[in-house]
N, C-alpha and C. Protein backbone atom coordinates (compact mmCIF):
# COMPACT_ATOMS: atom_id res chain seq x y z
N UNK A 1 0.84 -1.17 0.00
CA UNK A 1 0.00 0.00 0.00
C UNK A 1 0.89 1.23 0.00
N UNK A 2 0.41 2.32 -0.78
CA UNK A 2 1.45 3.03 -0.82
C UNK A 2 0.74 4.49 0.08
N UNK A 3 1.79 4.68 1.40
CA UNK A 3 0.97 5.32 2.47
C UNK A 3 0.87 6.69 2.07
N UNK A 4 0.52 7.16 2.40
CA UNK A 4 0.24 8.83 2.77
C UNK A 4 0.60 9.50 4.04
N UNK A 5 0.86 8.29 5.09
CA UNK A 5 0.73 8.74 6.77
C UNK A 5 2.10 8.97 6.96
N UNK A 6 2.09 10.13 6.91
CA UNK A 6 3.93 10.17 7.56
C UNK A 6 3.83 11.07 9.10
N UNK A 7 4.88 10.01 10.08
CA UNK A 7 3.96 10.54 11.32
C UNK A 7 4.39 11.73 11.94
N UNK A 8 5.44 12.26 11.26
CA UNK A 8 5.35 13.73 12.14
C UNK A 8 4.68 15.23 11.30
N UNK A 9 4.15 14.62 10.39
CA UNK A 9 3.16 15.45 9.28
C UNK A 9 1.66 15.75 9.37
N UNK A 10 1.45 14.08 9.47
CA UNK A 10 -0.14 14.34 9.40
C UNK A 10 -1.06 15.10 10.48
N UNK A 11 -1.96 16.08 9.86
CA UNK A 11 -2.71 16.77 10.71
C UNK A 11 -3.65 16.19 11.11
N UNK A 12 -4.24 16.27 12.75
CA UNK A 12 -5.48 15.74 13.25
C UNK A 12 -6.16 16.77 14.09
N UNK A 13 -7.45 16.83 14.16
CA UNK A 13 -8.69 17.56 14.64
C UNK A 13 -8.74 17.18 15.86
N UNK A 14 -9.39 18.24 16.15
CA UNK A 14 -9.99 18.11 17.93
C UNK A 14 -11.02 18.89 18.01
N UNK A 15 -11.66 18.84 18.54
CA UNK A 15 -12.89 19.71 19.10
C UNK A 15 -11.81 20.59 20.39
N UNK A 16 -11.66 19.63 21.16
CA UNK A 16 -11.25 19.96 22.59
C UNK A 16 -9.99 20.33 22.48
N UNK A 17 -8.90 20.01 21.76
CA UNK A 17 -7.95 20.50 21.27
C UNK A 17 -6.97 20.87 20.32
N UNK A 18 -7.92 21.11 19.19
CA UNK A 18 -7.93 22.18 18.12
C UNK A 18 -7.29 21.57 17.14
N UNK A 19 -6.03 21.89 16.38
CA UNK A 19 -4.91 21.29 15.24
C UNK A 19 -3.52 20.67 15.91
N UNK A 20 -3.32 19.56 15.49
CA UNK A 20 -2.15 19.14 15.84
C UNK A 20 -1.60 17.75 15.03
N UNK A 21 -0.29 17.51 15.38
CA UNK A 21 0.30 16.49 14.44
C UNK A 21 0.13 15.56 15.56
N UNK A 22 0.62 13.97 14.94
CA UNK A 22 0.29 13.28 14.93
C UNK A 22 1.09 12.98 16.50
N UNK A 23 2.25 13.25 16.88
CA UNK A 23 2.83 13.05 17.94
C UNK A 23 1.84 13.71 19.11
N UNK A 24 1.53 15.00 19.05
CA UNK A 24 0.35 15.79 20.09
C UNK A 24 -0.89 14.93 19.86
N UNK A 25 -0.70 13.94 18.98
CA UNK A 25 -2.15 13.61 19.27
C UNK A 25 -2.38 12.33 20.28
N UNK A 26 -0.86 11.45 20.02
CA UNK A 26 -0.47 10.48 21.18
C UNK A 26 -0.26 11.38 22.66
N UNK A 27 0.65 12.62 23.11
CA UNK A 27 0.49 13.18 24.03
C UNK A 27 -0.83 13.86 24.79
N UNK A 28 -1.58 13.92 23.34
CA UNK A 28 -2.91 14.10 24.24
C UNK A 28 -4.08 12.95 24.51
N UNK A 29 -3.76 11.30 24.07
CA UNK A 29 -4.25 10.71 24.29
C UNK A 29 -3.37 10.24 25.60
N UNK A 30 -2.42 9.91 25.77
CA UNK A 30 -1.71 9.83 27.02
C UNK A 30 -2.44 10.66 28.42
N UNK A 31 -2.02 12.02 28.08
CA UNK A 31 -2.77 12.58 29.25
C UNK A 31 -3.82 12.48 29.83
N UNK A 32 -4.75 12.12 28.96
CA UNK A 32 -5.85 11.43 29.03
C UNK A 32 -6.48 10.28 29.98
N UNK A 33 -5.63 9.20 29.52
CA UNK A 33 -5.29 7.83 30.21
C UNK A 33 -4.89 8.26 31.59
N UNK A 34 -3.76 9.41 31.67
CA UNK A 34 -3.09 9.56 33.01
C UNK A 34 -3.53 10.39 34.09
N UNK A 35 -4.82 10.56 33.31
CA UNK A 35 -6.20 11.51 34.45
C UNK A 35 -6.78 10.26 35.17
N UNK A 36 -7.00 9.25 34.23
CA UNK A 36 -7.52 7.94 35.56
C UNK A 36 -6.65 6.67 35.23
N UNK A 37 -6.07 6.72 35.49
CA UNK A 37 -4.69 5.21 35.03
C UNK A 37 -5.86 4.39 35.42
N UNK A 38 -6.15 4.09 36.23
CA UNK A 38 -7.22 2.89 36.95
C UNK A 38 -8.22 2.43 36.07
N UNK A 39 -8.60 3.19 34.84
CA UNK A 39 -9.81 3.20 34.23
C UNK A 39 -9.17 1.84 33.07
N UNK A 40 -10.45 1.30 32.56
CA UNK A 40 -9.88 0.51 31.27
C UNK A 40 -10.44 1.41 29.70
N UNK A 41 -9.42 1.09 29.07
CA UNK A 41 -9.68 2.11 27.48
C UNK A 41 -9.68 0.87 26.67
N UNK A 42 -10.74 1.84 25.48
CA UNK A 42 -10.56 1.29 24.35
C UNK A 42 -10.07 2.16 23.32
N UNK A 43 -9.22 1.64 22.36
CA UNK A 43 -9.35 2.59 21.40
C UNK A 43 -10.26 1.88 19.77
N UNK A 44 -10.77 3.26 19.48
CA UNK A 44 -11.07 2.52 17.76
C UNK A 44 -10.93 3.74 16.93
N UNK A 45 -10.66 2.90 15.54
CA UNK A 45 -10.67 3.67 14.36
C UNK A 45 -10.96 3.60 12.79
N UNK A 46 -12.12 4.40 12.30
CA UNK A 46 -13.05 4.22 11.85
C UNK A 46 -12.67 5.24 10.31
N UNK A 47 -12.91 5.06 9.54
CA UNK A 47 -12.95 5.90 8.48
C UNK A 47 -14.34 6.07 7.59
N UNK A 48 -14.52 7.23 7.46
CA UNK A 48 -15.60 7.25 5.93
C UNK A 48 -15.34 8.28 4.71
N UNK A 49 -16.55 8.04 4.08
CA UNK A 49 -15.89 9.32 2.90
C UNK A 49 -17.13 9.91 2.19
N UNK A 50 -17.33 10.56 2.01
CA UNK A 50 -18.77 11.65 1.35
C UNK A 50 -18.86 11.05 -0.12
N UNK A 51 -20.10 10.87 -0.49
CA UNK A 51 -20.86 10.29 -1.77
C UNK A 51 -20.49 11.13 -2.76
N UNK A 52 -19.41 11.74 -3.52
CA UNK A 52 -19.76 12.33 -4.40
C UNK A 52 -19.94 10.96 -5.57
N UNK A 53 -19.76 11.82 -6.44
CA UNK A 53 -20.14 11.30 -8.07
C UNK A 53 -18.31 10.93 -8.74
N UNK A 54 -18.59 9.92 -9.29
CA UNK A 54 -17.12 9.42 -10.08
C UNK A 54 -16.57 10.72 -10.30
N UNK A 55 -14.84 10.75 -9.90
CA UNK A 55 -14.11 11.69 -10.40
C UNK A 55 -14.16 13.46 -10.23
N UNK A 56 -15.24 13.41 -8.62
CA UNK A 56 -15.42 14.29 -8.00
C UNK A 56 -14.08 14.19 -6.90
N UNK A 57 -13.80 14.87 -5.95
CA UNK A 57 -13.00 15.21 -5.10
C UNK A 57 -13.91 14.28 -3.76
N UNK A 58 -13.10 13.58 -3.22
CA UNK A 58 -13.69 13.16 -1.86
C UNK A 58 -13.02 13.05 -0.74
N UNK A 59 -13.66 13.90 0.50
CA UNK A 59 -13.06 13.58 1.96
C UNK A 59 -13.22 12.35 2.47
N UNK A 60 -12.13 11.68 2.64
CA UNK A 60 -11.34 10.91 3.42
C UNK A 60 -11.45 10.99 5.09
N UNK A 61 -12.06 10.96 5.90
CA UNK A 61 -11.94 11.23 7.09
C UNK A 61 -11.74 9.73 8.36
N UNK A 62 -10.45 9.65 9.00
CA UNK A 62 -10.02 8.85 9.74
C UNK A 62 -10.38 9.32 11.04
N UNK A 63 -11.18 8.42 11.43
CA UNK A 63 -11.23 9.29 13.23
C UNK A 63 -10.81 7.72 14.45
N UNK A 64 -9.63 8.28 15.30
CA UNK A 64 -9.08 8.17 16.27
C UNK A 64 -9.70 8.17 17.89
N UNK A 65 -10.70 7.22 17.95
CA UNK A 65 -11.85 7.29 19.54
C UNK A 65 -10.72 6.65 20.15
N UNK A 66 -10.91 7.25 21.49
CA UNK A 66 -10.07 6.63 23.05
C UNK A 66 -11.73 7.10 23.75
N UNK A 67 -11.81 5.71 24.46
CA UNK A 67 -12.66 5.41 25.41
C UNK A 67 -12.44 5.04 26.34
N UNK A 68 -12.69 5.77 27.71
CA UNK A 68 -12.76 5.42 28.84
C UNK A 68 -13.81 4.69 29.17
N UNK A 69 -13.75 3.66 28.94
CA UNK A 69 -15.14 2.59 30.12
C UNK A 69 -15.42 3.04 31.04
N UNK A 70 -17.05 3.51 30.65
CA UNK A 70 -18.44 3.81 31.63
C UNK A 70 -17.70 5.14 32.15
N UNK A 71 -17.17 6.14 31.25
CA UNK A 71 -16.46 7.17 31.36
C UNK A 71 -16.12 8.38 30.33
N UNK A 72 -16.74 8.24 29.43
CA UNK A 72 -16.94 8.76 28.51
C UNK A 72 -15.10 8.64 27.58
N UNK A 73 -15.43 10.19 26.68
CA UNK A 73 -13.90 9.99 25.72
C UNK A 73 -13.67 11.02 25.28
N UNK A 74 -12.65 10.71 24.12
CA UNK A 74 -11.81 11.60 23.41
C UNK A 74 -12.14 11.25 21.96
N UNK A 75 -11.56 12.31 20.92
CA UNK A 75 -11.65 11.29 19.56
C UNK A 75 -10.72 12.80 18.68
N UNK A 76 -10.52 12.45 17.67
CA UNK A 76 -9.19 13.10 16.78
C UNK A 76 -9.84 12.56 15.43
N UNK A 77 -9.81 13.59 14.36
CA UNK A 77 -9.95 13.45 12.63
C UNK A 77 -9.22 13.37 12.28
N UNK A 78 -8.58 13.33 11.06
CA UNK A 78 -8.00 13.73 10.08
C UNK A 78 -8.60 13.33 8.35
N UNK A 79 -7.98 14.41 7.77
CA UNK A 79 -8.57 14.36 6.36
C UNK A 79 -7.87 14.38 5.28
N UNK A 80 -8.45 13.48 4.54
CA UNK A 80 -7.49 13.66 3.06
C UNK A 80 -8.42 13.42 1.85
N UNK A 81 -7.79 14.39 1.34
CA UNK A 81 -9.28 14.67 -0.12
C UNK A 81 -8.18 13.75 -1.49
N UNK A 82 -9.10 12.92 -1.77
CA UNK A 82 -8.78 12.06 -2.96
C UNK A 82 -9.77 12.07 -3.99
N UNK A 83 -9.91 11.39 -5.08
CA UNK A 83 -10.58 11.61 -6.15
C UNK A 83 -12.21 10.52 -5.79
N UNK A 84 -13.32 10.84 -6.47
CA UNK A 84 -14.34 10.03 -5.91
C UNK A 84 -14.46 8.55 -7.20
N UNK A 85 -14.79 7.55 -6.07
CA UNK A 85 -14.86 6.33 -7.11
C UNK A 85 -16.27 5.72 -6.71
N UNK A 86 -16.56 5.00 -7.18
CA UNK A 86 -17.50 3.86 -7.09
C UNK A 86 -17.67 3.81 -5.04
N UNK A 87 -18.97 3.59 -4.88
CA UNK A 87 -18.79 3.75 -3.26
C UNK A 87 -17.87 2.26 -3.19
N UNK A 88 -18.22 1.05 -3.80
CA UNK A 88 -17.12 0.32 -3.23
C UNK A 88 -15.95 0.27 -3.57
N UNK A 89 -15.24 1.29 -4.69
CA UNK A 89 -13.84 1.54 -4.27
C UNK A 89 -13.70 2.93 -3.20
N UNK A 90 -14.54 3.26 -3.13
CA UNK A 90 -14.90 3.92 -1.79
C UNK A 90 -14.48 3.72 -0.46
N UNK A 91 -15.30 2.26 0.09
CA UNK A 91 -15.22 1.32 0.77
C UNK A 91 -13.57 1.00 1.30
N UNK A 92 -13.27 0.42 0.26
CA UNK A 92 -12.29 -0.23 -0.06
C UNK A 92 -10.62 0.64 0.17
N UNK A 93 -11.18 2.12 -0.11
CA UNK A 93 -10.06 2.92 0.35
C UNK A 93 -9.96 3.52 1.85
N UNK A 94 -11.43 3.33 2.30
CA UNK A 94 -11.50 3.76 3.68
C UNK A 94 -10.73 2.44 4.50
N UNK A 95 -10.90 1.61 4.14
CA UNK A 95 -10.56 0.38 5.03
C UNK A 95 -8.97 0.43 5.21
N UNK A 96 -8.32 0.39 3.81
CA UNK A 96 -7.15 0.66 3.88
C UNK A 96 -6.64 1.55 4.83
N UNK A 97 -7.26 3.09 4.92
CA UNK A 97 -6.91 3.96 5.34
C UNK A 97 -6.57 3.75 6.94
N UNK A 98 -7.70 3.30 7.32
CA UNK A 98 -8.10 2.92 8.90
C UNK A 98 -6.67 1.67 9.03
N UNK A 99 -6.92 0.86 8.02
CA UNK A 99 -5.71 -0.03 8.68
C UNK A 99 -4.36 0.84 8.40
N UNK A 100 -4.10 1.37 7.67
CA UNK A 100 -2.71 2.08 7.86
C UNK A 100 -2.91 3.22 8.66
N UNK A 101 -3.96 3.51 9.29
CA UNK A 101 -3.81 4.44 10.95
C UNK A 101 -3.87 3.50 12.01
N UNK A 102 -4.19 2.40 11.87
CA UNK A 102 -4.28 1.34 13.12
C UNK A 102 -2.11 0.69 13.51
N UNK A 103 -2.04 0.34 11.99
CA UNK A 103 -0.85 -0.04 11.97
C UNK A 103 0.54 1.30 12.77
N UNK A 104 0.62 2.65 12.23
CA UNK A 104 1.35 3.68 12.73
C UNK A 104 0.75 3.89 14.54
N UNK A 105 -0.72 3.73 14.74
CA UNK A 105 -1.08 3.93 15.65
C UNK A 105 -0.67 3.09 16.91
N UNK A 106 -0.91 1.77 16.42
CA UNK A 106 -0.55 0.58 17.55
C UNK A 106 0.72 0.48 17.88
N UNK A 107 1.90 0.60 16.43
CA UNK A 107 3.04 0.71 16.52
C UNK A 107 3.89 1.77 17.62
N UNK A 108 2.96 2.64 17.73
CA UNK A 108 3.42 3.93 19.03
C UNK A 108 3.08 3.83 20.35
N UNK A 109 1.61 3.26 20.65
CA UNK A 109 0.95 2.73 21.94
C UNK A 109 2.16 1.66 22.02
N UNK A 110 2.82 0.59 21.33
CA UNK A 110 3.91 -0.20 21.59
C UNK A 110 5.14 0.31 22.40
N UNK A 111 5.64 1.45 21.71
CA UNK A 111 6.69 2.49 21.89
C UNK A 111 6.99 3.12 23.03
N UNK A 112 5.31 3.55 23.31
CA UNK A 112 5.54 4.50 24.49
C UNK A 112 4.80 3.40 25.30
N UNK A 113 4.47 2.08 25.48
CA UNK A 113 4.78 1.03 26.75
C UNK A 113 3.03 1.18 26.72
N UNK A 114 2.25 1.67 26.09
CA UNK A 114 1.02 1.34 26.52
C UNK A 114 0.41 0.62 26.18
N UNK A 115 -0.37 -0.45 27.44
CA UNK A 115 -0.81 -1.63 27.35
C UNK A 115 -2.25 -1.59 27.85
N UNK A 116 -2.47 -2.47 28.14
CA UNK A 116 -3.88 -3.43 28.62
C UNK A 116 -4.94 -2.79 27.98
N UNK A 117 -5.45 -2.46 26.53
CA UNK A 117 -6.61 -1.32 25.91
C UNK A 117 -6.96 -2.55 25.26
N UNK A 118 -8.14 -2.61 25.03
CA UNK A 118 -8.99 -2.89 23.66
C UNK A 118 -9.02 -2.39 22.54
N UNK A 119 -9.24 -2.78 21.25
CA UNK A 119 -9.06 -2.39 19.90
C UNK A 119 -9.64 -2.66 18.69
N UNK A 120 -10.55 -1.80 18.24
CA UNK A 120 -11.56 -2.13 17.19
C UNK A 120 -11.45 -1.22 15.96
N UNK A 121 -11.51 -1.93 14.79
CA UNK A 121 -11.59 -0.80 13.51
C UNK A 121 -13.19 -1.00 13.19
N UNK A 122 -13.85 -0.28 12.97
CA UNK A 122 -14.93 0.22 12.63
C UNK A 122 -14.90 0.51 11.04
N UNK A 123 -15.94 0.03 10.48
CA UNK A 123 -16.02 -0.08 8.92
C UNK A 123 -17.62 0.34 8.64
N UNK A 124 -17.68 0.63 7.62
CA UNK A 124 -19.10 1.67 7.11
C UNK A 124 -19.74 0.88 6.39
N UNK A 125 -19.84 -0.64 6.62
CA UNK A 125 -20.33 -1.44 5.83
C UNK A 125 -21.32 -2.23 6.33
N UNK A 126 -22.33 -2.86 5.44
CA UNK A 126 -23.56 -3.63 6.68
C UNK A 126 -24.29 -4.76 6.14
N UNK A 127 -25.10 -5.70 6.44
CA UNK A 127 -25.29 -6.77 5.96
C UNK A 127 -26.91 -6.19 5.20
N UNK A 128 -27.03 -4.93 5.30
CA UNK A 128 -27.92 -4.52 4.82
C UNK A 128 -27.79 -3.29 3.84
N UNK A 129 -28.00 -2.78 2.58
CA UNK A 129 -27.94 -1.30 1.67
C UNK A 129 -26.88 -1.95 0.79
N UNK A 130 -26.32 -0.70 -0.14
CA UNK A 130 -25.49 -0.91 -1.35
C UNK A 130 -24.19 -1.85 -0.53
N UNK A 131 -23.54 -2.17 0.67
CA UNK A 131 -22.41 -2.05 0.91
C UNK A 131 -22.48 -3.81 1.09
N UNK A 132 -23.72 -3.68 1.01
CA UNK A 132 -23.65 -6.02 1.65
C UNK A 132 -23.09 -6.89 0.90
N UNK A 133 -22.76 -6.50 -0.48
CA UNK A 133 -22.62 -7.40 -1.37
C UNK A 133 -20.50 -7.53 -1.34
N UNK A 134 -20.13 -6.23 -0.59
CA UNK A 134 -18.56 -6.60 -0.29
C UNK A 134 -18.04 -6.44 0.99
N UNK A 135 -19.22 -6.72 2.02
CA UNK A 135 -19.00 -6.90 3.57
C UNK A 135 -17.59 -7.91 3.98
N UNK A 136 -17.82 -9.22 3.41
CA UNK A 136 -16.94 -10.14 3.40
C UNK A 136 -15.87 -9.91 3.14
N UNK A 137 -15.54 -9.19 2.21
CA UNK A 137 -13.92 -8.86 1.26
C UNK A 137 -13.28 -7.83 2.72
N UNK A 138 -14.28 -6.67 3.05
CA UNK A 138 -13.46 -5.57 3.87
C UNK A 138 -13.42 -6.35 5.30
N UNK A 139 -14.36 -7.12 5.83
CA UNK A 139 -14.21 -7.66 7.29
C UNK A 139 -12.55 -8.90 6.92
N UNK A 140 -13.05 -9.53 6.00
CA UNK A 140 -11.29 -10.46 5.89
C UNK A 140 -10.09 -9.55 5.20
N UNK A 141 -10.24 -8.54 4.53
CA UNK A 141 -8.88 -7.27 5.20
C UNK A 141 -8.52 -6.93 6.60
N UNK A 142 -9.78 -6.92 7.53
CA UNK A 142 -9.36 -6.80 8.55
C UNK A 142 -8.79 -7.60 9.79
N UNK A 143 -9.78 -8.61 9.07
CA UNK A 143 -9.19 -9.85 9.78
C UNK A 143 -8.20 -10.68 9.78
N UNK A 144 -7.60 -10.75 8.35
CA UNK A 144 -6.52 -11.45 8.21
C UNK A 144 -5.54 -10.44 8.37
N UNK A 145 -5.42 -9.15 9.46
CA UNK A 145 -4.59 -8.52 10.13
C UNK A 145 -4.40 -8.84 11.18
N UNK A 146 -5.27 -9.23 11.76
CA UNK A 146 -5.40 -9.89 13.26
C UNK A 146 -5.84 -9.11 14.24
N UNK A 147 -7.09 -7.67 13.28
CA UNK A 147 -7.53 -7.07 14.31
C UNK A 147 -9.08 -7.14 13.92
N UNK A 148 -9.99 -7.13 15.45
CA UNK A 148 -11.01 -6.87 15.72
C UNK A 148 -12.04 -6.16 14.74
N UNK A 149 -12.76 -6.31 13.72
CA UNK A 149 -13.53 -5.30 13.14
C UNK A 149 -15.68 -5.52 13.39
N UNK A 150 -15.54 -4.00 13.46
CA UNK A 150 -17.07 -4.18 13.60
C UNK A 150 -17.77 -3.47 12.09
N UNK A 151 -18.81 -3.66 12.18
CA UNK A 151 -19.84 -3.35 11.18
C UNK A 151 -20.97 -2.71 11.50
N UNK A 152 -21.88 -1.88 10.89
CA UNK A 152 -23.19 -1.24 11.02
C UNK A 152 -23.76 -2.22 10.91
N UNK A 153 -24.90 -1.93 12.50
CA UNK A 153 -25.10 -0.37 12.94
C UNK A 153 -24.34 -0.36 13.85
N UNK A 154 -23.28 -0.84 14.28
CA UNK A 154 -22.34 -1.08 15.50
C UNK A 154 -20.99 0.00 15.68
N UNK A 155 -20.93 0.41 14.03
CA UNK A 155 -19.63 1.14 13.61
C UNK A 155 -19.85 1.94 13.68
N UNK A 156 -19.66 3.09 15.00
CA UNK A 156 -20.11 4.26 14.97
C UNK A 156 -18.82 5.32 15.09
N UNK A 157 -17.75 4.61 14.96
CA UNK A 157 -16.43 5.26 14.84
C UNK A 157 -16.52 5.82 13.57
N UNK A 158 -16.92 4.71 12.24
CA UNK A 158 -17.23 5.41 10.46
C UNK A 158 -18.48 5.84 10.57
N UNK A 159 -19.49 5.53 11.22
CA UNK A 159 -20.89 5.49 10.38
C UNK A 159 -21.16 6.76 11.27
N UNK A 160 -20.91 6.95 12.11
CA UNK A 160 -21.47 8.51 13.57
C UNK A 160 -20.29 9.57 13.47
N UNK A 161 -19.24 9.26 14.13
CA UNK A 161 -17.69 9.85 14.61
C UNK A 161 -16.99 10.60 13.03
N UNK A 162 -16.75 9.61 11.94
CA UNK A 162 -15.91 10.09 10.97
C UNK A 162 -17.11 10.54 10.36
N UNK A 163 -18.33 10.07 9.79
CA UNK A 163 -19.08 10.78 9.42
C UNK A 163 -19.71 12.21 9.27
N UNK A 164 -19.19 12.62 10.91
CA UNK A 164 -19.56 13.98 11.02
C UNK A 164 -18.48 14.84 10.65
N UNK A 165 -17.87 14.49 9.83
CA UNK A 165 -16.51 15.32 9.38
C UNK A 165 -16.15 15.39 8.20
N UNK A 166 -17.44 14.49 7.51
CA UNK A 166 -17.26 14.54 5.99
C UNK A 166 -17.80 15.52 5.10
C-alpha cells in the first residue's frame, strides 16, 4: 500500500484541542489515560468518505476514539481529499486507510509502553444497503490482520464519529 501517513506530518482535529500532528495527538491521548490510570480504554478507528459522483473530489476522514469505560472519551480526525470512485472503491479505500492508521497507531501505543486497551476498527459497511454485497472482502482485510472489526449499525467510529466530518 502506498501510504500517505507520515507521522510527524499528518494533521489531526480536535474539538477539545484544536490542530495538531500526529505526535500531540499520542500526548494528548496519554494525558488522558493519566487523568484515571485505573480506568480501562478502548481505542477505535473508523474511516468514511462523502458520496460524491465518479471523479469528484472526496473527503477521506479517519477518526481516532479513546474510550474510557463507563467514562466517557476523546476522539481526533483527520482528512485527506482524494478523487471520488464507485462507493465500493470507496469502501475499499476507507478500510485501507483505517488499517494504515491502526498499523502507525498501535506501533506507538507499543513504543511509548502502553498496554492493557482494547481495539476495534470500525467499517461503514452492513449486511444490509449498497455495501452487503462486499461486507466479506473488507471484514477479511481486517481480519486477516489480526484485528477486531465491527460493522453497522455497530460502527459508529465510520458510520457517527468520521461521518460527522465529511
Amino acid at each position: 500500500m502506498n501510504s500517505h501517513f507520515k507521522f510527524n506530518e499528518t494533521i489531526f482535529n480536535s474539538q477539545t484541542y484544536g490542530i495538531l500532528l500526529f505526535p500531540q495527538v499520542l500526548d494528548c491521548i496519554l494525558k488522558f489515560m493519566d487523568e484515571d490510570a485505573k480506568s480501562k480504554y478502548s481505542f477505535i478507528i473508523g474511516t468514511d468518505s462523502t458520496g460524491k459522483n465518479s471523479g469528484a473530489p472526496v473527503d477521506f476522514i479517519t477518526a481516532i476514539l479513546v474510550h474510557r469505560i463507563g467514562s466517557g472519551g476523546i476522539y481526533f480526525w483527520h482528512k485527506l481529499v482524494g478523487q471520488g470512485h464507485s462507493i465500493y472503491q470507496r469502501v475499499f479505500k476507507e478500510t485501507s486507510l483505517s488499517l494504515e492508521f491502526t498499523e502507525a497507531f498501535l506501533a506507538e501505543l507499543k513504543v511509548r509502553k502502553i498496554e492493557n486497551f482494547s481495539f476495534e476498527i470500525h467499517v461503514d459497511v452492513g449486511r444490509n444497503g449498497k455495501t452487503r454485497d462486499i461486507i466479506n472482502e473488507v471484514v477479511g482485510m481486517i481480519k486477516s490482520s489480526g484485528l477486531t472489526v465491527v460493522t453497522k449499525p455497530l460502527a459508529y467510529a465510520a458510520s457517527k464519529v468520521a461521518d460527522r466530518h465529511t
